[in-house]
C-alpha atoms as a PDB file:
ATOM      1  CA  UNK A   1      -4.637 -65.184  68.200  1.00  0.00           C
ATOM      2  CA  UNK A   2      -8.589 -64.809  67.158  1.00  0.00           C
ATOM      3  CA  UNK A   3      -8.266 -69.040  65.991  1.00  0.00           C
ATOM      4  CA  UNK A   4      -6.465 -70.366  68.985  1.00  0.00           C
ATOM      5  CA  UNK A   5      -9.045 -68.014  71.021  1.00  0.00           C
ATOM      6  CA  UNK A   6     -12.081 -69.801  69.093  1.00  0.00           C
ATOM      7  CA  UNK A   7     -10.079 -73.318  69.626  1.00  0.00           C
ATOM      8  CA  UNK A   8     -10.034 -72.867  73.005  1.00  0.00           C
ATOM      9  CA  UNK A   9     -13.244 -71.218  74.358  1.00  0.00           C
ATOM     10  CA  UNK A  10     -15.054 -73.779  71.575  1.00  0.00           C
ATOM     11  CA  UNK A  11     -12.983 -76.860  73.273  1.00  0.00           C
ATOM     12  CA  UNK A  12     -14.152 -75.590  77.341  1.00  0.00           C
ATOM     13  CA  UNK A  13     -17.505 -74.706  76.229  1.00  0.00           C
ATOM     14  CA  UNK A  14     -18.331 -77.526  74.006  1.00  0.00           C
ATOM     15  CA  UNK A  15     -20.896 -79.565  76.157  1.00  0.00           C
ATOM     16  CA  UNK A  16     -23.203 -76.133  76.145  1.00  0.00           C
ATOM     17  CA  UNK A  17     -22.222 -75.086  72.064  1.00  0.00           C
ATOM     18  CA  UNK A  18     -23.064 -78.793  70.883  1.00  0.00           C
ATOM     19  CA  UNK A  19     -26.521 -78.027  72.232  1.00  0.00           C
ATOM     20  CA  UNK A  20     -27.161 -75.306  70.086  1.00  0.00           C
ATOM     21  CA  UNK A  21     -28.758 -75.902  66.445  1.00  0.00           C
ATOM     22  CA  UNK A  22     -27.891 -72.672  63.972  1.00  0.00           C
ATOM     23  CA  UNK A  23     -25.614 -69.799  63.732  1.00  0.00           C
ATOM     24  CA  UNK A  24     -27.782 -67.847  65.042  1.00  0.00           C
ATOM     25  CA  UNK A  25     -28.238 -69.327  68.262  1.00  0.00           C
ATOM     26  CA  UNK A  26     -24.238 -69.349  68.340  1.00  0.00           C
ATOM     27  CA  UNK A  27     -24.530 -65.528  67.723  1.00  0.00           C
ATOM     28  CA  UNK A  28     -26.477 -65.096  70.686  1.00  0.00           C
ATOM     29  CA  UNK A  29     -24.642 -67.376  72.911  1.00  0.00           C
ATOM     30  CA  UNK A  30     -21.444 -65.674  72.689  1.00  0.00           C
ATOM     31  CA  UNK A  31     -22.894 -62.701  72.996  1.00  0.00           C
ATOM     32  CA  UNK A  32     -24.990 -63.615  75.812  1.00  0.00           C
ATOM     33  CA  UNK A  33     -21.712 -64.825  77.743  1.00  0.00           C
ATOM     34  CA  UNK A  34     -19.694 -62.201  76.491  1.00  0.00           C
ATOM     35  CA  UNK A  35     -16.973 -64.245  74.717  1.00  0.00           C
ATOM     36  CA  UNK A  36     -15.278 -60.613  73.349  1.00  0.00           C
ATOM     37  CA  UNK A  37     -14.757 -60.002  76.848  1.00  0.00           C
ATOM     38  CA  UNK A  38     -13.186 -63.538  77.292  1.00  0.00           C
ATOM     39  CA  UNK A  39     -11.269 -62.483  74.049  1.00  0.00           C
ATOM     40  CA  UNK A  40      -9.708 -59.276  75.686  1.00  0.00           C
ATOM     41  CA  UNK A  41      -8.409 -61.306  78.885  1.00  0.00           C
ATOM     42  CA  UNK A  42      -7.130 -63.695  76.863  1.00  0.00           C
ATOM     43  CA  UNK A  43      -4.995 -61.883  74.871  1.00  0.00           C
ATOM     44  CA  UNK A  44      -3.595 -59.955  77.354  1.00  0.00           C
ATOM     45  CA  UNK A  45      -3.225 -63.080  79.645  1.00  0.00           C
ATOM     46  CA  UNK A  46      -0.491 -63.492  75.930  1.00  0.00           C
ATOM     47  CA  UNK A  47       0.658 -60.488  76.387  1.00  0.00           C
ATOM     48  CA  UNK A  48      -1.208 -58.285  74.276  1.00  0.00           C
ATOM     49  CA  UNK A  49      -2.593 -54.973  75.935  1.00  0.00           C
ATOM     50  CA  UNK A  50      -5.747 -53.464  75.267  1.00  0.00           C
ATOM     51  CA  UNK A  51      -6.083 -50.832  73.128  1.00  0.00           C
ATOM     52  CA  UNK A  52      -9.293 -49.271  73.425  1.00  0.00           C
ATOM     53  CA  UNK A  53      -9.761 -46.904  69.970  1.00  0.00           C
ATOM     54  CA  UNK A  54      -8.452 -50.263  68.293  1.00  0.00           C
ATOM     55  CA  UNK A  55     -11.224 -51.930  69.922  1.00  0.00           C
ATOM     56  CA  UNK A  56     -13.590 -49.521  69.361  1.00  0.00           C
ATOM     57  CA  UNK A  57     -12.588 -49.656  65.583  1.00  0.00           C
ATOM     58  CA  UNK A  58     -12.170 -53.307  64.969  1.00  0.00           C
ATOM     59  CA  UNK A  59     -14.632 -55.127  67.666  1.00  0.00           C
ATOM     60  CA  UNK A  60     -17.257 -55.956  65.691  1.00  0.00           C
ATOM     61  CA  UNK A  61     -14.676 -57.406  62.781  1.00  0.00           C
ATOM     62  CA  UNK A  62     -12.841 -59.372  65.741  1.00  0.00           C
ATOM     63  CA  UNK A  63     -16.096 -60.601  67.966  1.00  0.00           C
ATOM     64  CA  UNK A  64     -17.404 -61.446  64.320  1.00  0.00           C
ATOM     65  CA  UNK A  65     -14.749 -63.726  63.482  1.00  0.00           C
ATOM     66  CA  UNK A  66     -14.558 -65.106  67.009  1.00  0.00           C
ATOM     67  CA  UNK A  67     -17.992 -66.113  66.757  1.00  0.00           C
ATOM     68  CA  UNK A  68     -17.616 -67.383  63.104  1.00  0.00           C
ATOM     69  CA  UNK A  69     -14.486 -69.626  64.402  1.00  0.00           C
ATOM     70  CA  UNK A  70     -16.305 -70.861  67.704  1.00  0.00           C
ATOM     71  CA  UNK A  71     -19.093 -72.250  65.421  1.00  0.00           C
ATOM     72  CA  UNK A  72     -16.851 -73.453  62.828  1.00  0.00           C
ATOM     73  CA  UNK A  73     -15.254 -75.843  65.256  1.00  0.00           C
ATOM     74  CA  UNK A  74     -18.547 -76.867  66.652  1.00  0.00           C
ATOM     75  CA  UNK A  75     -20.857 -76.789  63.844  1.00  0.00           C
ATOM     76  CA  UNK A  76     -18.285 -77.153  60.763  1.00  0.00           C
ATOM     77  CA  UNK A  77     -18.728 -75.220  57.921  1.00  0.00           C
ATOM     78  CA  UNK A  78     -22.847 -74.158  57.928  1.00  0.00           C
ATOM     79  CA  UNK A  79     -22.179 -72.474  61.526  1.00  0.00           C
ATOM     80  CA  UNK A  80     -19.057 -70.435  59.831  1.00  0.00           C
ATOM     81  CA  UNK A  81     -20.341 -69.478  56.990  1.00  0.00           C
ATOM     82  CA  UNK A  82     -23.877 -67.628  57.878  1.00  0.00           C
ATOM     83  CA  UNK A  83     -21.592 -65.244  60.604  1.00  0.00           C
ATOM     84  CA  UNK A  84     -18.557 -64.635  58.463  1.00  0.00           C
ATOM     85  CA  UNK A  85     -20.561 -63.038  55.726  1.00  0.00           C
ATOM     86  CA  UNK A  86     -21.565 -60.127  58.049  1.00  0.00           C
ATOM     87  CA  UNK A  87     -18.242 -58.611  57.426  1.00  0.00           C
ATOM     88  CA  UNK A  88     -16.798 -60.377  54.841  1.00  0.00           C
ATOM     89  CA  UNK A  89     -17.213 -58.734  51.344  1.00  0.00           C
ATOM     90  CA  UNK A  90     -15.384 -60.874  49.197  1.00  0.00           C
ATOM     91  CA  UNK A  91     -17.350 -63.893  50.284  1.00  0.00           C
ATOM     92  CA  UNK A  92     -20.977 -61.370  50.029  1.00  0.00           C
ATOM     93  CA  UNK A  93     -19.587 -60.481  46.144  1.00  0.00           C
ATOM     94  CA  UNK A  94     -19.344 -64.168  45.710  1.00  0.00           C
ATOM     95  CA  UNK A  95     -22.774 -65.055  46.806  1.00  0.00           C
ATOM     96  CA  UNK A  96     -23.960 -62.483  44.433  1.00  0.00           C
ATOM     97  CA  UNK A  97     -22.288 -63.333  41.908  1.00  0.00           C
ATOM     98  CA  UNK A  98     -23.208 -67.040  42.024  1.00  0.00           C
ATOM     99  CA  UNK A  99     -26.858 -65.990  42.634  1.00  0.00           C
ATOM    100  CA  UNK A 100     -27.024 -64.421  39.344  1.00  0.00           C
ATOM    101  CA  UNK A 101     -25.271 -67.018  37.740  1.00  0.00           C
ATOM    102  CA  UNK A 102     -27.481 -69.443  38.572  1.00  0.00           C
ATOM    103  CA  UNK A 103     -30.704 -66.965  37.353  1.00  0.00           C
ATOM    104  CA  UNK A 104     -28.773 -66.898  33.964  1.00  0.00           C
ATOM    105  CA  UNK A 105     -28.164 -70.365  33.806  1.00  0.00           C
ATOM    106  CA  UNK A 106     -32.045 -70.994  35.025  1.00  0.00           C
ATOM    107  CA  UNK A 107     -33.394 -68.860  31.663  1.00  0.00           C
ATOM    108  CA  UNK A 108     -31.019 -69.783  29.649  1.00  0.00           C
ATOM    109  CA  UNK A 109     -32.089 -73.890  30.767  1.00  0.00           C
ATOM    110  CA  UNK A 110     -36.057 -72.480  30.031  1.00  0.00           C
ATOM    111  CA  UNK A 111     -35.244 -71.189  26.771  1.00  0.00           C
ATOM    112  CA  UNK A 112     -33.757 -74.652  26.028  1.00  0.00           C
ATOM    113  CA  UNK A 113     -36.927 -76.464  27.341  1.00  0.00           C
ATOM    114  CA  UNK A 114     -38.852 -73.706  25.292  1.00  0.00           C
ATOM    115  CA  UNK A 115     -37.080 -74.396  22.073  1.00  0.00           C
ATOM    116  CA  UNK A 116     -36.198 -70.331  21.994  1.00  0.00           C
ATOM    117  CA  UNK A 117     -32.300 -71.358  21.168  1.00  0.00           C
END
Protein backbone atom coordinates (compact mmCIF):
# COMPACT_ATOMS: atom_id res chain seq x y z
CA UNK A 1 0.00 0.00 0.00
CA UNK A 2 3.16 2.41 1.02
CA UNK A 3 4.37 1.93 -3.18
CA UNK A 4 1.07 2.50 -4.84
CA UNK A 5 0.75 5.50 -2.14
CA UNK A 6 4.30 6.90 -3.38
CA UNK A 7 3.07 6.06 -7.19
CA UNK A 8 0.33 8.04 -6.81
CA UNK A 9 1.00 11.19 -4.70
CA UNK A 10 4.58 11.20 -6.88
CA UNK A 11 2.35 10.97 -10.29
CA UNK A 12 -0.31 14.23 -8.93
CA UNK A 13 2.49 16.07 -7.50
CA UNK A 14 5.06 15.68 -10.11
CA UNK A 15 5.14 19.23 -11.75
CA UNK A 16 6.15 20.64 -8.00
CA UNK A 17 8.66 17.25 -7.04
CA UNK A 18 10.53 17.61 -10.54
CA UNK A 19 11.46 21.05 -9.26
CA UNK A 20 13.23 19.93 -6.43
CA UNK A 21 17.13 19.01 -6.69
CA UNK A 22 18.20 16.45 -3.59
CA UNK A 23 16.69 14.19 -1.11
CA UNK A 24 16.74 16.47 1.13
CA UNK A 25 14.64 18.97 -0.32
CA UNK A 26 12.17 15.89 -0.98
CA UNK A 27 12.40 15.30 2.85
CA UNK A 28 11.18 18.59 3.53
CA UNK A 29 8.58 18.78 0.94
CA UNK A 30 6.63 15.95 2.11
CA UNK A 31 6.93 16.93 5.27
CA UNK A 32 6.07 20.40 4.65
CA UNK A 33 2.71 19.16 2.89
CA UNK A 34 2.18 16.51 5.19
CA UNK A 35 2.18 13.53 2.77
CA UNK A 36 1.82 10.95 6.11
CA UNK A 37 -1.32 12.62 6.56
CA UNK A 38 -2.22 12.07 2.81
CA UNK A 39 -0.93 8.46 3.61
CA UNK A 40 -3.53 7.88 6.49
CA UNK A 41 -6.61 9.05 4.22
CA UNK A 42 -5.51 7.09 1.70
CA UNK A 43 -5.43 3.99 3.18
CA UNK A 44 -8.45 4.20 4.81
CA UNK A 45 -10.13 5.67 1.62
CA UNK A 46 -8.80 1.30 0.85
CA UNK A 47 -10.19 0.34 3.63
CA UNK A 48 -7.65 0.25 6.14
CA UNK A 49 -8.50 1.97 9.60
CA UNK A 50 -6.24 3.86 11.60
CA UNK A 51 -4.65 2.51 14.30
CA UNK A 52 -3.13 5.02 16.35
CA UNK A 53 -0.39 3.00 18.83
CA UNK A 54 0.53 1.33 15.33
CA UNK A 55 1.10 4.69 14.10
CA UNK A 56 2.70 5.92 16.87
CA UNK A 57 5.10 2.84 16.65
CA UNK A 58 5.74 2.55 12.99
CA UNK A 59 5.30 6.34 11.53
CA UNK A 60 8.54 7.28 11.18
CA UNK A 61 9.45 3.64 9.39
CA UNK A 62 6.23 4.24 7.10
CA UNK A 63 6.57 8.29 6.36
CA UNK A 64 10.33 7.18 5.81
CA UNK A 65 9.65 4.85 3.15
CA UNK A 66 6.91 7.02 1.69
CA UNK A 67 9.29 9.67 1.25
CA UNK A 68 12.09 7.28 0.01
CA UNK A 69 9.44 5.88 -2.73
CA UNK A 70 8.07 9.47 -3.73
CA UNK A 71 11.71 10.41 -4.61
CA UNK A 72 12.54 7.21 -6.10
CA UNK A 73 9.93 7.72 -8.76
CA UNK A 74 10.93 11.27 -9.28
CA UNK A 75 14.53 11.34 -8.77
CA UNK A 76 15.46 7.49 -9.48
CA UNK A 77 17.75 5.87 -7.45
CA UNK A 78 20.10 8.97 -5.74
CA UNK A 79 16.67 10.46 -4.26
CA UNK A 80 15.89 6.75 -2.71
CA UNK A 81 18.80 5.90 -1.51
CA UNK A 82 20.02 9.00 0.87
CA UNK A 83 16.22 8.61 2.80
CA UNK A 84 16.02 4.86 2.96
CA UNK A 85 19.20 4.57 4.91
CA UNK A 86 17.64 6.44 7.90
CA UNK A 87 15.96 3.29 8.88
CA UNK A 88 17.34 0.78 6.95
CA UNK A 89 20.16 -1.23 8.71
CA UNK A 90 21.00 -3.73 6.35
CA UNK A 91 21.67 -1.18 3.66
CA UNK A 92 23.77 1.21 6.74
CA UNK A 93 25.90 -2.36 7.47
CA UNK A 94 26.51 -2.39 3.80
CA UNK A 95 27.82 1.06 3.45
CA UNK A 96 30.11 0.24 6.23
CA UNK A 97 31.20 -2.52 5.17
CA UNK A 98 32.08 -1.30 1.66
CA UNK A 99 33.68 1.81 3.26
CA UNK A 100 36.20 -0.26 4.90
CA UNK A 101 36.70 -2.32 2.09
CA UNK A 102 37.65 0.20 0.04
CA UNK A 103 40.28 1.69 3.02
CA UNK A 104 41.78 -1.90 2.85
CA UNK A 105 41.94 -2.08 -0.67
CA UNK A 106 43.38 1.77 -0.69
CA UNK A 107 46.61 0.52 1.69
CA UNK A 108 46.87 -2.46 0.44
CA UNK A 109 47.10 -0.47 -3.46
CA UNK A 110 49.91 2.02 -1.42
CA UNK A 111 51.85 -0.76 -0.21
CA UNK A 112 51.94 -1.98 -3.85
CA UNK A 113 53.01 1.51 -5.16
CA UNK A 114 55.48 1.44 -2.09
CA UNK A 115 57.03 -1.84 -2.99
CA UNK A 116 56.10 -3.04 0.88
CA UNK A 117 54.52 -6.48 -0.74
Amino acid sequence: MIYSFAYAYADSHRDELSKLSSADEFENYMDKYNAFNEFVAYAKEKGVEKDAEGLKASGRVISTQIKAYVARNIMGEEGFYPIIKQIDKTLLRAIEVSQQNLMVENVVATDSVVGIN
